[in-house]
N, C-alpha and C. Protein backbone atom coordinates (compact mmCIF):
# COMPACT_ATOMS: atom_id res chain seq x y z
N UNK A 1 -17.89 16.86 12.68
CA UNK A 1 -18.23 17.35 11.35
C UNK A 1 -17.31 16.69 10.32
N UNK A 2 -17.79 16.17 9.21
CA UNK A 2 -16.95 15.67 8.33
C UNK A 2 -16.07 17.01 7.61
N UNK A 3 -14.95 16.44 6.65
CA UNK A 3 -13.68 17.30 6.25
C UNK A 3 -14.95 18.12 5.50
N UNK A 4 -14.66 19.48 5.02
CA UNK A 4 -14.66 20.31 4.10
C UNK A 4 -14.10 19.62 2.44
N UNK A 5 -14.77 19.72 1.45
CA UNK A 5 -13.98 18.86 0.45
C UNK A 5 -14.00 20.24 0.15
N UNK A 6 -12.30 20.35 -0.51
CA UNK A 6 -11.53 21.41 -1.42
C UNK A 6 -11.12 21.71 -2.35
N UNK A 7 -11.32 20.17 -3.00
CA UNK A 7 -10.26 19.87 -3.97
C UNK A 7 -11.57 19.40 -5.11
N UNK A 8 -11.38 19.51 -6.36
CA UNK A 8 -11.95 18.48 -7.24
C UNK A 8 -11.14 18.12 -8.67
N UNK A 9 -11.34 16.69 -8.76
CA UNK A 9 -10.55 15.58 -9.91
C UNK A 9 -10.80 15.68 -10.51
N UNK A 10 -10.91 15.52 -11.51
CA UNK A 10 -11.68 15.39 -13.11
C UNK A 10 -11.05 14.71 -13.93
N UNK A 11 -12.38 13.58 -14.74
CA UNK A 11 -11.18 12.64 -15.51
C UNK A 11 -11.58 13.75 -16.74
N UNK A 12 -11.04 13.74 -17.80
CA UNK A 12 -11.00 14.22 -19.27
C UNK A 12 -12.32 13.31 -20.16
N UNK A 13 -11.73 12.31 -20.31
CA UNK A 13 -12.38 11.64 -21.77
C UNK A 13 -13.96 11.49 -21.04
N UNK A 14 -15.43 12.39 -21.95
CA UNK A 14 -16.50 12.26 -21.60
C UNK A 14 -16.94 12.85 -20.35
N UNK A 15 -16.12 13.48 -20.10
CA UNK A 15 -16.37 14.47 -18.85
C UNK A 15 -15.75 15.92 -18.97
N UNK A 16 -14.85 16.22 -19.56
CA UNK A 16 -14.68 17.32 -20.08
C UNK A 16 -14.43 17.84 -21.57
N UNK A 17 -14.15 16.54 -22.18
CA UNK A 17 -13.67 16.44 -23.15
C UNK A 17 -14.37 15.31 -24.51
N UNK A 18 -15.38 15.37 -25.33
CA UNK A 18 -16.09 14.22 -25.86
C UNK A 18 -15.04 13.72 -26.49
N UNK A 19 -14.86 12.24 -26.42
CA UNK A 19 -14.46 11.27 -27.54
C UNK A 19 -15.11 10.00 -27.64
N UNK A 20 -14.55 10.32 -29.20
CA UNK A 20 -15.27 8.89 -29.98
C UNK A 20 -14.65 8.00 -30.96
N UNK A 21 -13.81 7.32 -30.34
CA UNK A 21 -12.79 6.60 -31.38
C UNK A 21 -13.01 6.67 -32.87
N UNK A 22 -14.39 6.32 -33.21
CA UNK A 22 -14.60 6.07 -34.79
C UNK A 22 -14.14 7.87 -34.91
N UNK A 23 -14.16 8.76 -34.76
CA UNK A 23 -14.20 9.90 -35.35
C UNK A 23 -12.71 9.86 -36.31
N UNK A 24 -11.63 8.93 -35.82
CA UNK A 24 -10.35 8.56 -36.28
C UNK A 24 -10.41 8.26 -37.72
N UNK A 25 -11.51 7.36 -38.29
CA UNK A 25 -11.62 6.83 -39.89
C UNK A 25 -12.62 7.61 -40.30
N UNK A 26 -12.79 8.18 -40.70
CA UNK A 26 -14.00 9.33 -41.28
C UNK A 26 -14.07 8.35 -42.87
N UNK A 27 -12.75 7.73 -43.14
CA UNK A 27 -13.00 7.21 -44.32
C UNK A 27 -13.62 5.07 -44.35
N UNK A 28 -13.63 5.45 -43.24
CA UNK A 28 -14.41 3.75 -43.35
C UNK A 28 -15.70 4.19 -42.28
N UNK A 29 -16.05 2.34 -43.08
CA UNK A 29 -17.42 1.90 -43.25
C UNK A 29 -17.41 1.70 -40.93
N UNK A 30 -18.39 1.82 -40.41
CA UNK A 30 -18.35 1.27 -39.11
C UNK A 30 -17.98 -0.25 -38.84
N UNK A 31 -18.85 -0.79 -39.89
CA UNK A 31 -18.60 -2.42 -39.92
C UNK A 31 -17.23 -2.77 -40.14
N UNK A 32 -16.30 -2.13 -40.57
CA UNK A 32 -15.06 -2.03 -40.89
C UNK A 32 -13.92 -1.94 -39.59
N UNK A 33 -14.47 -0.69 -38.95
CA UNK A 33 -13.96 -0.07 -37.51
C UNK A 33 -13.92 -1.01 -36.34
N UNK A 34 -15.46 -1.99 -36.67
CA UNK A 34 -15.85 -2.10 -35.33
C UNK A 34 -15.43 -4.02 -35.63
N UNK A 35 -15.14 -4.44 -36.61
CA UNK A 35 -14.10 -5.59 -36.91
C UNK A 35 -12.74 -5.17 -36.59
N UNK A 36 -11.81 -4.76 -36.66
CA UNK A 36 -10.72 -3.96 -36.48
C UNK A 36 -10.69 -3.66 -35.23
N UNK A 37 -11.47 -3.18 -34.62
CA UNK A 37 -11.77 -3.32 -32.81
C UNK A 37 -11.50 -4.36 -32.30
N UNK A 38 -12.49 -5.40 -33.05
CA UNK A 38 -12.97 -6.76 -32.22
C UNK A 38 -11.97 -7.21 -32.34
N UNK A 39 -10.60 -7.44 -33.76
CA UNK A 39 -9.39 -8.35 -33.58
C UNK A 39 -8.51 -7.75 -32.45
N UNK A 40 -8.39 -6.81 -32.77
CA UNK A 40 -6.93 -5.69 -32.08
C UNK A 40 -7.41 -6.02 -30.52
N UNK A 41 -9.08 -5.81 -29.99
CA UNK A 41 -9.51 -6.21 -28.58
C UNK A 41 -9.29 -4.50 -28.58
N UNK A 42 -9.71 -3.99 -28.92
CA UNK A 42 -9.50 -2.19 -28.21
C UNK A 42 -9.46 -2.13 -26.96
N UNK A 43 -10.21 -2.11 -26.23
CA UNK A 43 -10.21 -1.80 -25.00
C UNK A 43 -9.14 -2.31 -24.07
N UNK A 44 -9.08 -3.55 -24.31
CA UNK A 44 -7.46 -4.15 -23.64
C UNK A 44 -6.30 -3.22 -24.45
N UNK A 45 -6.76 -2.88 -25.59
CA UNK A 45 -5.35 -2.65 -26.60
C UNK A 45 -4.92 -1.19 -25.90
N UNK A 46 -5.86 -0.59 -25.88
CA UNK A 46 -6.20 1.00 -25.26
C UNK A 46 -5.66 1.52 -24.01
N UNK A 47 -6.10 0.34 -23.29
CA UNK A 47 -5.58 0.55 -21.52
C UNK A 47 -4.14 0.32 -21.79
N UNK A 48 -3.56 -0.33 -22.66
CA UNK A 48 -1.93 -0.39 -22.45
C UNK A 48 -0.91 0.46 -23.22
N UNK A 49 -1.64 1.51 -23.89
CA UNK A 49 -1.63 2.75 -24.72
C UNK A 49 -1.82 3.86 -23.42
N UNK A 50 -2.54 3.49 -22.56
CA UNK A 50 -2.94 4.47 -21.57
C UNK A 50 -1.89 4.66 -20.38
N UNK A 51 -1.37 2.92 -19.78
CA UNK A 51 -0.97 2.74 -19.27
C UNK A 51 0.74 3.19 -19.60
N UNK A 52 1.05 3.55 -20.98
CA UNK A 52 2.42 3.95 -20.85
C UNK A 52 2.81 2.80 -22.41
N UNK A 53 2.77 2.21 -22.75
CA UNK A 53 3.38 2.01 -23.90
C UNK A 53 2.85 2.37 -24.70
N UNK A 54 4.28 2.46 -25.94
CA UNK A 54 4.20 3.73 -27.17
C UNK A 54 3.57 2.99 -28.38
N UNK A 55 3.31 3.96 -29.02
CA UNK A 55 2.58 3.68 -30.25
C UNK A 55 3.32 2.65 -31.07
N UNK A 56 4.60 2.87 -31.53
CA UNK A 56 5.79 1.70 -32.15
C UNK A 56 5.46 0.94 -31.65
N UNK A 57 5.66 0.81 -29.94
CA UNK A 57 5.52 -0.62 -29.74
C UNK A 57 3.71 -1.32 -29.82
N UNK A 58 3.07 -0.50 -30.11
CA UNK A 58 1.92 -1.25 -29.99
C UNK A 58 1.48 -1.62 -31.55
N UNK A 59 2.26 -1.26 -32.15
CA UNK A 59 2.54 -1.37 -33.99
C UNK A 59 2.88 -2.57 -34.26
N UNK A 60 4.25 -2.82 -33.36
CA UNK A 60 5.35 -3.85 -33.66
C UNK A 60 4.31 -5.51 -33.01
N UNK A 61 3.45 -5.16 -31.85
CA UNK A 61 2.44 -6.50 -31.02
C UNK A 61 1.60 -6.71 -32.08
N UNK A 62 1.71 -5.89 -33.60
CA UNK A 62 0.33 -6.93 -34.76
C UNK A 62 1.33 -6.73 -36.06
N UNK A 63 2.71 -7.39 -35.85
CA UNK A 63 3.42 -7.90 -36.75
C UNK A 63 3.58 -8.72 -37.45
N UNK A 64 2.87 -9.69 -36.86
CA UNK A 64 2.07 -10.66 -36.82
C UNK A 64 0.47 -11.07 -38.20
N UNK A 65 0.56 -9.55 -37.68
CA UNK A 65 -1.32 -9.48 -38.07
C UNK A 65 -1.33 -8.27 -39.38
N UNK A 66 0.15 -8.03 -39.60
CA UNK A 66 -0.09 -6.54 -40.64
C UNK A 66 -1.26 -6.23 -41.67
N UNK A 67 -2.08 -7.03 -41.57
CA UNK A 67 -3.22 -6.53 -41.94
C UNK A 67 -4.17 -5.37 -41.00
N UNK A 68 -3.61 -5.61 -39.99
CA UNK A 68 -4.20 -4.26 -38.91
C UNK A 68 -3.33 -2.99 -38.66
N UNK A 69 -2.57 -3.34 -38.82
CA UNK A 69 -1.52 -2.13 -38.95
C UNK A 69 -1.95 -0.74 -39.65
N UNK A 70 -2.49 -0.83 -41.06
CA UNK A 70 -3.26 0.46 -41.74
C UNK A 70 -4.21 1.39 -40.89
N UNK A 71 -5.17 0.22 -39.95
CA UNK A 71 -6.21 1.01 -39.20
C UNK A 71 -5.57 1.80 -37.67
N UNK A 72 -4.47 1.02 -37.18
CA UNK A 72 -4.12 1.52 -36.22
C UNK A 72 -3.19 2.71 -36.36
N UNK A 73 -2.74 2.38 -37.22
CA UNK A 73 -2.12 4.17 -38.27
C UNK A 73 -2.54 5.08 -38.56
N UNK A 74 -3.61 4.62 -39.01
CA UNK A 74 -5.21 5.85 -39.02
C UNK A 74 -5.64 6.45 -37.72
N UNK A 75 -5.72 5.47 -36.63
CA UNK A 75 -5.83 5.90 -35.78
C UNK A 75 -5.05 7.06 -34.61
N UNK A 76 -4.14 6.61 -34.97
CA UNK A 76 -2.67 7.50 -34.25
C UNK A 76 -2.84 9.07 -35.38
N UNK A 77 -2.81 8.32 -36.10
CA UNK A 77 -2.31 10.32 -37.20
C UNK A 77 -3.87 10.90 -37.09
N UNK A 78 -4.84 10.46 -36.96
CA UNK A 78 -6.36 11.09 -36.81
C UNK A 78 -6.83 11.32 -35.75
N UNK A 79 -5.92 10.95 -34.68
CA UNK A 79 -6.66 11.10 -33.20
C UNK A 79 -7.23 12.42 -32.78
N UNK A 80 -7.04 13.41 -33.61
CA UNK A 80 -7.44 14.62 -33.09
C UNK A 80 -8.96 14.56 -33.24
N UNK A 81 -9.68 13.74 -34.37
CA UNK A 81 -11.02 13.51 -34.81
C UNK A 81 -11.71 12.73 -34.04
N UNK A 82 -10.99 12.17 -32.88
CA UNK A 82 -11.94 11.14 -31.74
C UNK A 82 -12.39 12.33 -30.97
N UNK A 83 -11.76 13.45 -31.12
CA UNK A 83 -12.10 14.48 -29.25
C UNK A 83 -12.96 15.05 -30.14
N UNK A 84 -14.58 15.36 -29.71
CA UNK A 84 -15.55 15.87 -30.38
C UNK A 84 -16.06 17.34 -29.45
N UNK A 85 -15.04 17.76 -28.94
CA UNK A 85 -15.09 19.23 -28.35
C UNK A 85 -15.54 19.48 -26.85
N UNK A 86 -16.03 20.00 -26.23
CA UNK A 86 -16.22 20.03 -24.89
C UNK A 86 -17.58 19.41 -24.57
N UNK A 87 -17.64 18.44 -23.33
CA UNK A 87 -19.02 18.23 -23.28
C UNK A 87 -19.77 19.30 -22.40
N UNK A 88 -20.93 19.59 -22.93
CA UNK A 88 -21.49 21.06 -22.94
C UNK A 88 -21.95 20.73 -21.39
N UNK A 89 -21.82 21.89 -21.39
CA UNK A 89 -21.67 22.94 -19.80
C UNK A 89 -20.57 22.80 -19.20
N UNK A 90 -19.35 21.85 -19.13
CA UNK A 90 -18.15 21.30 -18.59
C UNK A 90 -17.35 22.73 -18.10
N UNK A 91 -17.05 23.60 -19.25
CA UNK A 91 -16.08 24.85 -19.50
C UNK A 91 -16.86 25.88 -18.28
N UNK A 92 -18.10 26.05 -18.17
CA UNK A 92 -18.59 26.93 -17.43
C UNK A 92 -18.40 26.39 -15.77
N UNK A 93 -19.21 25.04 -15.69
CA UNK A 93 -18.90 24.80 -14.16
C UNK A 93 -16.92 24.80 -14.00
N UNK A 94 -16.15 24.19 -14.54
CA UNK A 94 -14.55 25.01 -13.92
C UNK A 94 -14.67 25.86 -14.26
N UNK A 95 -15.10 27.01 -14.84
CA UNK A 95 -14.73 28.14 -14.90
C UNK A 95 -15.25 28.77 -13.09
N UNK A 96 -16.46 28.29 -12.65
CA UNK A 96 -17.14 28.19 -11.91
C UNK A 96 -16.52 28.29 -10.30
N UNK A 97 -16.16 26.77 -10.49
CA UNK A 97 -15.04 26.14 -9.41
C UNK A 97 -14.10 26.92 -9.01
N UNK A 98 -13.16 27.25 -10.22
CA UNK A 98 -12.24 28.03 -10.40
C UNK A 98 -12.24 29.00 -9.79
N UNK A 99 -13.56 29.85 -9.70
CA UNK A 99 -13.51 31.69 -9.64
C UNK A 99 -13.71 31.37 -7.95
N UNK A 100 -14.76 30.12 -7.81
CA UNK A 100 -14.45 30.19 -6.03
C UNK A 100 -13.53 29.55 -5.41
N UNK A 101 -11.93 29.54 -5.88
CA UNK A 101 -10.97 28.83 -5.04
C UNK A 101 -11.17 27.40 -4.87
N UNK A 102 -12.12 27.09 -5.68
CA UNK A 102 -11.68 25.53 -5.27
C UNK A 102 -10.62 24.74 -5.96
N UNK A 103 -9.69 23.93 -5.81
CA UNK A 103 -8.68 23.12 -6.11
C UNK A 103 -9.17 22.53 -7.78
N UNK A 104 -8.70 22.43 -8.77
CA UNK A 104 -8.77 21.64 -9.29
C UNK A 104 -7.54 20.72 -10.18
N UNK A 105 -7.73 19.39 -10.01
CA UNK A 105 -6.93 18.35 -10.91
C UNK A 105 -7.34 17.94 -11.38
N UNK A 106 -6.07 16.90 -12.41
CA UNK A 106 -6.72 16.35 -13.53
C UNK A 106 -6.12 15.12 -13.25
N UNK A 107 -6.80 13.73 -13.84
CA UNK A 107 -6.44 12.52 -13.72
C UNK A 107 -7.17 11.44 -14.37
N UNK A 108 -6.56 11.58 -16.20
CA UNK A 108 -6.82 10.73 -16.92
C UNK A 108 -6.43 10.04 -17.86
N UNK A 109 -6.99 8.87 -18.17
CA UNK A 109 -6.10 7.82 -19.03
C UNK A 109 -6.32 8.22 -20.35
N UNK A 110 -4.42 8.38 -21.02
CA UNK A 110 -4.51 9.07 -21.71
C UNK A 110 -3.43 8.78 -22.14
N UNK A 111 -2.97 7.98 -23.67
CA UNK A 111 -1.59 8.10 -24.04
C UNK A 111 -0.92 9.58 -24.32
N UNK A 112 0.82 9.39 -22.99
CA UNK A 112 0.99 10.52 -23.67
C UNK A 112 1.67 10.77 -24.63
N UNK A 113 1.84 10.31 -25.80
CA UNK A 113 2.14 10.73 -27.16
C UNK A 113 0.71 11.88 -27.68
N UNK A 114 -0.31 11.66 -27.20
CA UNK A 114 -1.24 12.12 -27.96
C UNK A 114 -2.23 13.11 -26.86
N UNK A 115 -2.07 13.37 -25.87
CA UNK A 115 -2.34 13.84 -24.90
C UNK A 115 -2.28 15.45 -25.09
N UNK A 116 -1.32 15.78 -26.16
CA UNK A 116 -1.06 17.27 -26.63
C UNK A 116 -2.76 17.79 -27.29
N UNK A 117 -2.98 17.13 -27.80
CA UNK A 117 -4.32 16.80 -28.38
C UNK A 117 -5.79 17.73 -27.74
N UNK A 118 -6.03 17.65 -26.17
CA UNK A 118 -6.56 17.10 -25.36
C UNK A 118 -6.83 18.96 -25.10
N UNK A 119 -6.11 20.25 -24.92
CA UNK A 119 -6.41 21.33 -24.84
C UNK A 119 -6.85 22.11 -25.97
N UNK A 120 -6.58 21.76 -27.43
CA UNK A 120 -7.26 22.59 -28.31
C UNK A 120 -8.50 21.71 -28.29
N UNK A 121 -8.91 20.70 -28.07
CA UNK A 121 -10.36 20.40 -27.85
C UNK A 121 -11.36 20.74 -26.86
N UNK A 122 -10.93 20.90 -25.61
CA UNK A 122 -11.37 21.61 -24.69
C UNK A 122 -10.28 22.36 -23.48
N UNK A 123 -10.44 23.31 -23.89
CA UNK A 123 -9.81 24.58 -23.51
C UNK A 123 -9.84 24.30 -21.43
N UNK A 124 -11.01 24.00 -21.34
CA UNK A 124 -10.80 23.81 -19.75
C UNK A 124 -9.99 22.92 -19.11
N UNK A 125 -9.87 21.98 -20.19
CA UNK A 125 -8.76 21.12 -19.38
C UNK A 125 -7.04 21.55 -18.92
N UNK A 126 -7.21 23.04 -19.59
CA UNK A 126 -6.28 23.31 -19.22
C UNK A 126 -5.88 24.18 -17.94
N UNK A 127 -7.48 24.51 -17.19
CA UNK A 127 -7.40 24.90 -15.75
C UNK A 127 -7.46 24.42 -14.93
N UNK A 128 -6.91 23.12 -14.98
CA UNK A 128 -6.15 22.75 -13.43
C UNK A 128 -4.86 22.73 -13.34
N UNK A 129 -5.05 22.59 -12.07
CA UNK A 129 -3.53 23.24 -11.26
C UNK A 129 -2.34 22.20 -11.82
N UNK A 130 -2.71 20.92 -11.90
CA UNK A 130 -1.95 19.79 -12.21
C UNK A 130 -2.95 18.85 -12.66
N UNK A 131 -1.84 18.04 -13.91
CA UNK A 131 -2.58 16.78 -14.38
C UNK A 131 -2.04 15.69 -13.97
N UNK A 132 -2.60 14.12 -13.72
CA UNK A 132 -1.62 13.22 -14.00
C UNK A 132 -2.14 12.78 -15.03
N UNK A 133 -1.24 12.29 -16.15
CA UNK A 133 -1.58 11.54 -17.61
C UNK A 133 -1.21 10.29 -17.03
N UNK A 134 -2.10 9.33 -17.10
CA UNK A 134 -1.77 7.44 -17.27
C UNK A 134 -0.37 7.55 -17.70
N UNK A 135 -0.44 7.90 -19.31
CA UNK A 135 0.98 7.16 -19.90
C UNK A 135 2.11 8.10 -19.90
N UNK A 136 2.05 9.14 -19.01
CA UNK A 136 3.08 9.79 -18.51
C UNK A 136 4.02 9.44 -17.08
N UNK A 137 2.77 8.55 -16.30
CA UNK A 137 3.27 7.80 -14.98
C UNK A 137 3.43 6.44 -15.38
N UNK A 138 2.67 5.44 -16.52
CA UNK A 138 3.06 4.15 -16.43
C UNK A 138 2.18 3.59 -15.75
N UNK A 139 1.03 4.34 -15.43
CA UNK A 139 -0.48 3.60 -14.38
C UNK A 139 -1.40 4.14 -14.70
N UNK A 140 -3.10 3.21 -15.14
CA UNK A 140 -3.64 3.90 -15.42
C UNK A 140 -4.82 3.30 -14.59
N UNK A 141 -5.75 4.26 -14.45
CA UNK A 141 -7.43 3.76 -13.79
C UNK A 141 -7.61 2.73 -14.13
N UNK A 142 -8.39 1.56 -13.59
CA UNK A 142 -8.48 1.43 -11.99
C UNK A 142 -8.27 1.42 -11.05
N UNK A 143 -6.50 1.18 -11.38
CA UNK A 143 -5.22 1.03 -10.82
C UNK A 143 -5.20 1.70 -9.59
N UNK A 144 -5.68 1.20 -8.44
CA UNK A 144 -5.60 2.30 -7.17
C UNK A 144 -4.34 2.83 -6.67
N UNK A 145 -2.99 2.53 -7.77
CA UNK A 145 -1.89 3.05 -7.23
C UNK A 145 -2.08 4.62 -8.48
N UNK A 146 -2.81 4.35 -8.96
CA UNK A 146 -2.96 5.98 -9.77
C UNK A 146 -3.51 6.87 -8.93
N UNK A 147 -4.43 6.57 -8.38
CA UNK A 147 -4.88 7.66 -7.45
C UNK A 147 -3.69 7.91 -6.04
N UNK A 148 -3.48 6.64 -5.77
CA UNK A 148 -2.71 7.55 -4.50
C UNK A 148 -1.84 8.02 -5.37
N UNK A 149 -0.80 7.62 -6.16
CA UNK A 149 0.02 8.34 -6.88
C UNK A 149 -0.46 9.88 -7.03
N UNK A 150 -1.37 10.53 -7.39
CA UNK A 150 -2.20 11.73 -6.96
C UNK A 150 -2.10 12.60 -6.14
N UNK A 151 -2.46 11.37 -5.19
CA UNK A 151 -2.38 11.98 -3.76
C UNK A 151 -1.53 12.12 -3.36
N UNK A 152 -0.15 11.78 -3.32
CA UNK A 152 1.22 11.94 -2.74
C UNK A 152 1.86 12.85 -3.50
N UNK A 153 1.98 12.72 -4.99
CA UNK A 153 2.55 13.84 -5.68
C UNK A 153 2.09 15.20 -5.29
N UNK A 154 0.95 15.64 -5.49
CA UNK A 154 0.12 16.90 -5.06
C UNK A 154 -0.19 16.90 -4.15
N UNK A 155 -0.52 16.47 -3.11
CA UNK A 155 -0.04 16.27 -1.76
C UNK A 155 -2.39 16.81 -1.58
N UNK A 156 -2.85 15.68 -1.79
CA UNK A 156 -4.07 15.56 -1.75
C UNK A 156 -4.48 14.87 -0.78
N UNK A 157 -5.43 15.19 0.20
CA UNK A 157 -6.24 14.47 1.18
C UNK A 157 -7.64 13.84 0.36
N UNK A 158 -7.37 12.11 0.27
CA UNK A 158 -8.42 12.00 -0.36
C UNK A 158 -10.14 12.55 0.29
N UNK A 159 -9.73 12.69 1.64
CA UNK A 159 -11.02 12.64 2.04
C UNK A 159 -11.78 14.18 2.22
N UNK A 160 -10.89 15.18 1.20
CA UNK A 160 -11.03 16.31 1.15
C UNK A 160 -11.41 16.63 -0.22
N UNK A 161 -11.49 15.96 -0.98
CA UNK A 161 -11.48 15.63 -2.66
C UNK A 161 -12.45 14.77 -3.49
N UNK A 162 -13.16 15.05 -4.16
CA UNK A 162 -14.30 14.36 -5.12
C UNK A 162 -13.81 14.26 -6.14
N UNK A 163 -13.69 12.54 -6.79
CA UNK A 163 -13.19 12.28 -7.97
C UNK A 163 -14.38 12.34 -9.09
N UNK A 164 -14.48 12.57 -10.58
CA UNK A 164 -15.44 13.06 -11.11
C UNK A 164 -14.81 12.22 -12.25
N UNK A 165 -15.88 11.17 -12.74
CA UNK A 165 -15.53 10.12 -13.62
C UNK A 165 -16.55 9.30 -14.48
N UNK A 166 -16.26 9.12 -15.50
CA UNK A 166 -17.53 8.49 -16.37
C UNK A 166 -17.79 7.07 -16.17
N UNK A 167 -16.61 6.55 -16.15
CA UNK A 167 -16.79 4.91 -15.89
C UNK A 167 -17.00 4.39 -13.76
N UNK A 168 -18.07 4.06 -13.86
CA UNK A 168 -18.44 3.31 -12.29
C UNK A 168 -17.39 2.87 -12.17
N UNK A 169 -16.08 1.84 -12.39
CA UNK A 169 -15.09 0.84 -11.95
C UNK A 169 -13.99 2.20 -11.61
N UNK A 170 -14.00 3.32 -12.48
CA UNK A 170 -12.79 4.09 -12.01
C UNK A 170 -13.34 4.73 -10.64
N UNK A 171 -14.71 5.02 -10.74
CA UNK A 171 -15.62 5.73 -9.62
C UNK A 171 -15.17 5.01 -8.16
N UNK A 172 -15.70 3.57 -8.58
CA UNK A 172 -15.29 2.71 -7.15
C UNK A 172 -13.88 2.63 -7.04
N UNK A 173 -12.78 2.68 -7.87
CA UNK A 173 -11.50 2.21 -7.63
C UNK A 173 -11.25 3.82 -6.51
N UNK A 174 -11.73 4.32 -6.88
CA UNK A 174 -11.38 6.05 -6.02
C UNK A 174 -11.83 5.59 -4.92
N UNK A 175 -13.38 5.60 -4.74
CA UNK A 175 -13.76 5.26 -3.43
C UNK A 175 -12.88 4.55 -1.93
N UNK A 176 -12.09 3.22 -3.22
CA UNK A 176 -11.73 2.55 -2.68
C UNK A 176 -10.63 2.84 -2.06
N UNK A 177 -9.99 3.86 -2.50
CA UNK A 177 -8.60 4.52 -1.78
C UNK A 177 -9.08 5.85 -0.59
N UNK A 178 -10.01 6.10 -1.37
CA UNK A 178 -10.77 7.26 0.32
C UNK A 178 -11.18 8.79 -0.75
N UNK A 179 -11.13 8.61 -2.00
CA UNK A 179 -11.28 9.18 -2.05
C UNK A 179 -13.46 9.90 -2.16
N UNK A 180 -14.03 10.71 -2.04
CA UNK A 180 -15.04 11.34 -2.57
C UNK A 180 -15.46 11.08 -4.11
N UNK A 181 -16.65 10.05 -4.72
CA UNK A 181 -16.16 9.96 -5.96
C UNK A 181 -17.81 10.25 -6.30
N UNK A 182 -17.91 10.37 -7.88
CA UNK A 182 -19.51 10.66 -8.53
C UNK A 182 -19.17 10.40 -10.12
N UNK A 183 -20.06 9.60 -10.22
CA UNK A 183 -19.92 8.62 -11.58
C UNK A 183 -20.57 10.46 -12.93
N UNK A 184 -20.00 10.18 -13.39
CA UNK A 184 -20.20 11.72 -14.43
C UNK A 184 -21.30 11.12 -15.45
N UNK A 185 -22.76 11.51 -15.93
CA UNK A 185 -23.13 11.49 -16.83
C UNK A 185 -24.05 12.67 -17.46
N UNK A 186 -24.10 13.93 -17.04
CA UNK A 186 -24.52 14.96 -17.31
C UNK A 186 -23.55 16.23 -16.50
N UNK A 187 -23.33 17.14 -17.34
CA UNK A 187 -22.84 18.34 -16.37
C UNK A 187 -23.98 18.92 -15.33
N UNK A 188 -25.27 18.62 -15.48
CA UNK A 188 -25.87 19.26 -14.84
C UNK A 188 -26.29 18.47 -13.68
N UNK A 189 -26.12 16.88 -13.80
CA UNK A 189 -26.10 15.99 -12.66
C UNK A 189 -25.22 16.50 -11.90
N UNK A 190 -23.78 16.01 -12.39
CA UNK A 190 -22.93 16.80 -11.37
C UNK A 190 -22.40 17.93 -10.77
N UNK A 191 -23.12 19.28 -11.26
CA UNK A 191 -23.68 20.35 -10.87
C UNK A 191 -24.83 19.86 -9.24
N UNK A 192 -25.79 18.84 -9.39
CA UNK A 192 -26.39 18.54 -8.36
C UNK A 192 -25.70 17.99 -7.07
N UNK A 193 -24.76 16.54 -7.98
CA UNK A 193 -24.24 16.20 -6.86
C UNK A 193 -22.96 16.66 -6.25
N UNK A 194 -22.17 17.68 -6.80
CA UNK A 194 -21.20 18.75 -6.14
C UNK A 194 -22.03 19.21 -5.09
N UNK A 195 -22.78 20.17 -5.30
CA UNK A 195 -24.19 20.58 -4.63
C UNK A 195 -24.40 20.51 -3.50
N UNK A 196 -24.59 18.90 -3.58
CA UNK A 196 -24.91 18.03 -2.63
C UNK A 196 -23.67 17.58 -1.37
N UNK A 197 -22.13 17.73 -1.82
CA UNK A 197 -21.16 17.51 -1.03
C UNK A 197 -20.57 18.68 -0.50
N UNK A 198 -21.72 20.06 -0.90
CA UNK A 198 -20.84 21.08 -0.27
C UNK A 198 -20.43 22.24 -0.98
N UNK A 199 -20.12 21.55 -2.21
CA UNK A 199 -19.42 22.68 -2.79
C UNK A 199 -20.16 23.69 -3.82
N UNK A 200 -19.46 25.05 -3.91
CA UNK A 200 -20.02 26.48 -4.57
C UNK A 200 -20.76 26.56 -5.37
N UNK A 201 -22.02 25.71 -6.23
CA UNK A 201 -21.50 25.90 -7.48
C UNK A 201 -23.38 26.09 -7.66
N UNK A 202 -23.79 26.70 -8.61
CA UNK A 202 -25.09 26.87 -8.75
C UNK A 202 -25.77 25.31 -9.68
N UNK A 203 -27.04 25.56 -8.93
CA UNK A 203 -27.90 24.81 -9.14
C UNK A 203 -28.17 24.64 -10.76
């Protein structure tokens, strides 16, 4: 018989928690935002914000460029306006999980300067047992030393555990360490495919 899974992961951003970077400039144009993206490279810029370096220093890498500096300032003091509140049904299934003993963690990329952020937007993220924050360890998803890092700290059997994640590459990077993984794009999908591995939770 395969393990009993006991445990469940949960990343934050779009799985428990909506964000949307633009929500940061409420006072600019998109075409504005999404130039300002394209120089800075967000997504590279982001993962190394995630990964553990601080906001100063990611200030001081477009010293260069101080014409970007204003937007990424905006961004840091407004970040509370990217988290667009819980994604609906999220709060009920952990509440769910929760009431039947099942394990839950947290494990997502997440600068922690701004990570304080992350419970007045959705309140559930604050029922698990333990989090790991990216930029609180210095590693962030895909990074398969984040997950075992996980697993050794909290002392997790991956093969007892379903990781629950929006992006496929973090999905497979889990897989790839042993853990149980399911790409997140509806609460009520993964309501099915929990379901489907076993665990409590209504249809």
């Amino acid at each position: 018989m395969p393990p009993v899974i006991d445990t469940v992961v949960f990343d934050f951003g779009n799985v428990l928690v909506g964000w949307d970077p633009y929500g940061a400039f409420p006072g600019r144009t998109r075409a504005e935002v999404d130039a300002w993206m394209a120089e800075v490279e967000f997504p590279a810029f982001n993962l190394a914000q995630d990964a553990g370096r601080s906001w100063a220093d990611a200030r001081a890498t477009l010293a260069d460029r101080p014409h970007l500096q204003p937007l990424l300032d905006e961004y840091v003091a407004n970040f509370a306006g990217t988290l667009t509140g819980p994604v609906p049904g999220s709060a009920d299934l952990v509440d769910e999980l929760h009431a039947a003993g099942v394990r839950l963690l947290g494990l997502t990329n997440w600068s922690a300067e701004l990570f304080r952020h992350a419970a007045p937007a959705a309140p559930a993220t604050t029922r698990m047992e333990q989090v790991v924050v990216s930029g609180r360890v210095g590693l962030a998803k895909p990074d398969p030393a984040i997950f075992r890092h996980l697993a050794a700290t909290h002392h997790v059997d991956p093969a007892r555990a379903v990781f629950v994640d929006d992006s496929p590459t973090n999905v497979a990077a889990a897989r790839g360490v042993g853990f149980h993984a399911v790409p997140f794009t509806t609460t009520p999908a993964l309501r099915a495919a929990l379901r489907d591995l076993g665990l409590p939770v209504r249809a």
